[in-house]
Protein backbone atom coordinates (compact mmCIF):
# COMPACT_ATOMS: atom_id res chain seq x y z
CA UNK A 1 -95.84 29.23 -12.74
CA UNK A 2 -97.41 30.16 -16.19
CA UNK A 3 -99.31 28.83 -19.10
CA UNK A 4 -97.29 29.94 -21.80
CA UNK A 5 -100.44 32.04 -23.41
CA UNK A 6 -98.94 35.43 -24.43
CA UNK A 7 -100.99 38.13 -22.73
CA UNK A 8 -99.14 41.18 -24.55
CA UNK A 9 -95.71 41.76 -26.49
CA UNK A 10 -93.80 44.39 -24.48
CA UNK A 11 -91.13 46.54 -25.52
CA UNK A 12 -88.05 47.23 -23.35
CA UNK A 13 -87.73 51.17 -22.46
CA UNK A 14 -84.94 51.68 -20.54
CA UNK A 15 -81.72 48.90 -19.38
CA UNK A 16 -79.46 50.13 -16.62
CA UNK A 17 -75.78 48.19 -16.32
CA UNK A 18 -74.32 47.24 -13.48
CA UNK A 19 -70.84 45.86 -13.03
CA UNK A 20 -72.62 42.23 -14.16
CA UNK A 21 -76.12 42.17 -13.59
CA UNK A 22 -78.26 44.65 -15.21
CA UNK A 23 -82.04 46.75 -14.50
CA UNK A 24 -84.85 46.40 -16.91
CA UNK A 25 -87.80 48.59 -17.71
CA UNK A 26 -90.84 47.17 -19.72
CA UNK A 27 -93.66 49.06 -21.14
CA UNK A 28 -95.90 46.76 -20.75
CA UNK A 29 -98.33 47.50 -23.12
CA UNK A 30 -101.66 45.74 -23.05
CA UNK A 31 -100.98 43.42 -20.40
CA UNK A 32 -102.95 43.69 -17.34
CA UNK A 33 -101.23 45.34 -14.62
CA UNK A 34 -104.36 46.11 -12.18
CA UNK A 35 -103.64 43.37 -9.80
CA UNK A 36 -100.28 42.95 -10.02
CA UNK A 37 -97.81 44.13 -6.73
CA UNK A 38 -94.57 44.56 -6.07
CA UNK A 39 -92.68 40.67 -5.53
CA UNK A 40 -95.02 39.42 -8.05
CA UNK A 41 -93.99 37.12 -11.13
CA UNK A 42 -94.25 38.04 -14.76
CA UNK A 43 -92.77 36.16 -17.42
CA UNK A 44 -90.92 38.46 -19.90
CA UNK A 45 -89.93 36.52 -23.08
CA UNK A 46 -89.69 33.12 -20.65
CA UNK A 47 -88.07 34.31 -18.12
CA UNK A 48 -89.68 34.82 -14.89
CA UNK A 49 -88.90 38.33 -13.50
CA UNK A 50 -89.65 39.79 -10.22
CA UNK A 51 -91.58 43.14 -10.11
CA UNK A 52 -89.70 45.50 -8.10
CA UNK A 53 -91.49 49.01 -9.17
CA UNK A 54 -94.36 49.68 -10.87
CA UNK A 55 -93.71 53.12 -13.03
CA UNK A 56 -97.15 53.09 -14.39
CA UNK A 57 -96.21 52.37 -17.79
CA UNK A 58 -94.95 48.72 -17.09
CA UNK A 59 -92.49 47.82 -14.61
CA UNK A 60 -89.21 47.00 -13.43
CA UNK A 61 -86.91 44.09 -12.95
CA UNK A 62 -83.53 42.84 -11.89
CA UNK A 63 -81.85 40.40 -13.77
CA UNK A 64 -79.22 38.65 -12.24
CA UNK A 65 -75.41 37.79 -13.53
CA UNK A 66 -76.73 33.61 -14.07
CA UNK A 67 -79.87 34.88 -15.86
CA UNK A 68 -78.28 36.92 -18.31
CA UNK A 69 -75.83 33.86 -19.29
CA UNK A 70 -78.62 31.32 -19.29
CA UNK A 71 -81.13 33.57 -21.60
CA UNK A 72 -81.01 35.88 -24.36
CA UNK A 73 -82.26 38.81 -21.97
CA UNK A 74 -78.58 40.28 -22.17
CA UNK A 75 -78.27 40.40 -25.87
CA UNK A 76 -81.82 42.83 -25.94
CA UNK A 77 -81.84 46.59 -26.55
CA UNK A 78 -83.55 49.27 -26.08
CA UNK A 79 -86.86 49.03 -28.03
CA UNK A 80 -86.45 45.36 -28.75
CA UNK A 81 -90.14 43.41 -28.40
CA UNK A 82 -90.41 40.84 -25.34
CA UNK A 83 -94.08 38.55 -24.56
CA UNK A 84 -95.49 38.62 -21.90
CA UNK A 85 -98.02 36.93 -19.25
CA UNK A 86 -98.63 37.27 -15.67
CA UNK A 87 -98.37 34.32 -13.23
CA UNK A 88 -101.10 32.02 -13.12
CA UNK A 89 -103.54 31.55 -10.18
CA UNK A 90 -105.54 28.65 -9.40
CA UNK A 91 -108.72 30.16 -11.64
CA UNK A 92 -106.30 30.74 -14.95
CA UNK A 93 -107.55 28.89 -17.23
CA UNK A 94 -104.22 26.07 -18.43
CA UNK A 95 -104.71 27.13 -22.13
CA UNK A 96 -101.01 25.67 -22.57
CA UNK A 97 -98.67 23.92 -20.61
CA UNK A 98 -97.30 24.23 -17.28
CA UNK A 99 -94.00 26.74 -17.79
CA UNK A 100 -92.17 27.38 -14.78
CA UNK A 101 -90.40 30.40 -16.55
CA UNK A 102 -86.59 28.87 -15.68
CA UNK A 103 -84.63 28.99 -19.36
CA UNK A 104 -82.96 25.58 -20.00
CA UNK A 105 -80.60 26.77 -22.83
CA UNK A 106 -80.63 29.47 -25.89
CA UNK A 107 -81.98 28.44 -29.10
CA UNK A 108 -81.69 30.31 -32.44
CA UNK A 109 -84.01 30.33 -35.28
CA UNK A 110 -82.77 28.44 -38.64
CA UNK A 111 -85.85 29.61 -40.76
CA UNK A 112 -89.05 30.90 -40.89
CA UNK A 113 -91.17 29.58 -43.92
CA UNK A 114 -94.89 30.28 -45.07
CA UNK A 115 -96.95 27.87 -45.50
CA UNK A 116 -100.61 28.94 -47.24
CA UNK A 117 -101.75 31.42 -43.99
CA UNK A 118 -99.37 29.58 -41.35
CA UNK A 119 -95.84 29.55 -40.58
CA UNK A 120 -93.20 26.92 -40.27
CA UNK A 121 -90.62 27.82 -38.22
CA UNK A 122 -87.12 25.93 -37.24
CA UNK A 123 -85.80 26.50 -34.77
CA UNK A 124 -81.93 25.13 -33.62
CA UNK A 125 -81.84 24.13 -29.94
CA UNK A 126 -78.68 23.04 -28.16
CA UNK A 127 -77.50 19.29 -28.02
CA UNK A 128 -77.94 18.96 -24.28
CA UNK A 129 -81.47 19.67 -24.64
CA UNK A 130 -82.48 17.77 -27.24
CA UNK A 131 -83.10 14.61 -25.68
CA UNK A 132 -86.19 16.37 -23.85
CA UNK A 133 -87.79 17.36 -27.20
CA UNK A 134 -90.38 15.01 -28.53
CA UNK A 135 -92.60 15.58 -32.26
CA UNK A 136 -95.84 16.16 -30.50
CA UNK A 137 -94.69 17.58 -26.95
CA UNK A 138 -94.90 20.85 -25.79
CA UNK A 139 -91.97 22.94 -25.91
CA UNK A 140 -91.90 26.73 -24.62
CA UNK A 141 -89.67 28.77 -27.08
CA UNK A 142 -89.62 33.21 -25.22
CA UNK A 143 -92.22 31.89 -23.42
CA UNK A 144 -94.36 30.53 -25.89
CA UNK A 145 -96.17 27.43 -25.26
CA UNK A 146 -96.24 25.26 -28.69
CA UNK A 147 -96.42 22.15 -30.27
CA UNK A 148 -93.48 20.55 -31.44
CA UNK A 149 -94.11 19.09 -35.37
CA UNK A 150 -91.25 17.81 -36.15
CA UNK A 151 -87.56 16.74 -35.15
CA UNK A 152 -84.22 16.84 -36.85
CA UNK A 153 -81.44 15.95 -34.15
CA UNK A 154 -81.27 19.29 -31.95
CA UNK A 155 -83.51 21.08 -34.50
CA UNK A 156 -87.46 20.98 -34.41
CA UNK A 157 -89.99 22.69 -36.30
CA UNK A 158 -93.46 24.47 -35.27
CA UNK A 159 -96.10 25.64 -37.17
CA UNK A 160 -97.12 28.95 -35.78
CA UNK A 161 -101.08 30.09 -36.48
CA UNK A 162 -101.85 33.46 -37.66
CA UNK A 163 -103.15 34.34 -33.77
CA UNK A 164 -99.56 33.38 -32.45
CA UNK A 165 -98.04 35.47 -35.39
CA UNK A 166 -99.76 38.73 -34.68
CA UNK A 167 -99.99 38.62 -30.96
CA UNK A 168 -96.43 37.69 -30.06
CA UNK A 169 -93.08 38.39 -30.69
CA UNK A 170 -93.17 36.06 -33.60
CA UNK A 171 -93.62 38.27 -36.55
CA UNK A 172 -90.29 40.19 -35.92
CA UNK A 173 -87.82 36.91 -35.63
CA UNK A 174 -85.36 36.38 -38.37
CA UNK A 175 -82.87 33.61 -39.40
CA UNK A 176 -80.23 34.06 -36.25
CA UNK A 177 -83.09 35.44 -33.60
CA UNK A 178 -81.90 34.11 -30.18
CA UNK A 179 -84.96 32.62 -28.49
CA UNK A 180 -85.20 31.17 -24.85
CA UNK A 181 -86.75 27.30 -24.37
CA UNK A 182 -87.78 26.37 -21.73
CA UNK A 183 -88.51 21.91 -21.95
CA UNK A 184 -91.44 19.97 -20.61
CA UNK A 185 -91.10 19.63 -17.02
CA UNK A 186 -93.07 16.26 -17.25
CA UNK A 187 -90.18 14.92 -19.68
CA UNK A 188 -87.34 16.40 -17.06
CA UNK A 189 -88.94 14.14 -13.78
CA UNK A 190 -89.36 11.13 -16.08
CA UNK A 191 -85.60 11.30 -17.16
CA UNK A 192 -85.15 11.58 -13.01
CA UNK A 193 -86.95 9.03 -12.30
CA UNK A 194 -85.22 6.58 -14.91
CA UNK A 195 -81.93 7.50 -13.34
CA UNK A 196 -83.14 6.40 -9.63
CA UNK A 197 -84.72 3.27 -11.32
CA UNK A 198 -81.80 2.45 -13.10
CA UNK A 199 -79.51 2.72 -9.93
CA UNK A 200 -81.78 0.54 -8.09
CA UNK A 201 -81.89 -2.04 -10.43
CA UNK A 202 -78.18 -2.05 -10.67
């Protein structure tokens, strides 16, 4: 589990192919690396990758056939930015929202506008998800945890603070930028639990 509070934007230095799946390594930058160990979790853009070497630098990461269709991870390059933040223990401050780092769908950004020394940004998310999107919920957009302000249909907007800009992966999306969102778990068990209650009511 995460928070979805950045801890560092990343940069990806090195993606090896395989037949379908590929390998990924991340320089990591700032991000914290002291305690973390081989198996452990750290969310890359929203995604929730498994360490499996630790070069130093950053680390590396499988990413699986179903993870590259259900994220934007397979449409990176080399050099392209990625956020990042470690998994959350039971002394991390929840800053956020709880983000369990599993993609629900790929979103794309419609437009980024300022707005005095914020930034409004709309983003288009796909039908099937929109039903989970709320003005005033949390949404988690490459592993972001925001606010949502407003709601067109599939589309929502955010307002994105200076902080957000500069420290994550923000400041280099343009009109068309894939991003990954990831829905409020909360609003996923209460659609589950209005299906059982409907069927017993039936």
């Amino acid at each position: 589990m995460f928070t979805g509070i950045i801890q560092a934007v990343g940069r990806i230095a090195e993606i090896d192919a395989g037949e379908q799946d590929i390998r990924l390594r991340i320089e990591t930058g700032k991000l914290p690396l002291a305690d973390v160990a081989l198996g452990d979790s750290i969310a890359t853009s929203g995604v929730c990758l498994t360490v499996t070497e630790l070069p130093g630098d950053g680390f590396w990461a499988d990413v699986s056939p179903e993870t590259l269709s259900l994220t934007s991870l397979g449409s990176k390059g080399v050099g392209d930015a990625v956020n990042l933040e470690t998994s959350l223990t039971l002394s991390t401050p929840l800053g956020g929202h709880l983000v369990s780092g599993h993609v629900d769908g790929v979103g794309y950004i419609e437009q980024i506008m300022e707005d005095a020394r914020f930034w409004r940004v709309k983003v288009a998310a796909p039908d099937n998800l929109a039903r989970y999107i709320a003005m005033k919920g949390s949404i988690c957009v490459d592993g972001t945890s925001l606010t949502v302000n407003q709601v067109d249909g599939s589309a929502f907007e955010l307002t994105i603070i200076p902080q957000t800009w500069e420290e994550t992966v923000f400041s280099e999306y343009v009109a068309g930028s894939p991003v990954n969102l990831e829905v409020d778990v909360i609003a996923r068990y209460l659609e589950r639990l209005m299906q059982f209650d409907n069927s017993e009511s039936g």
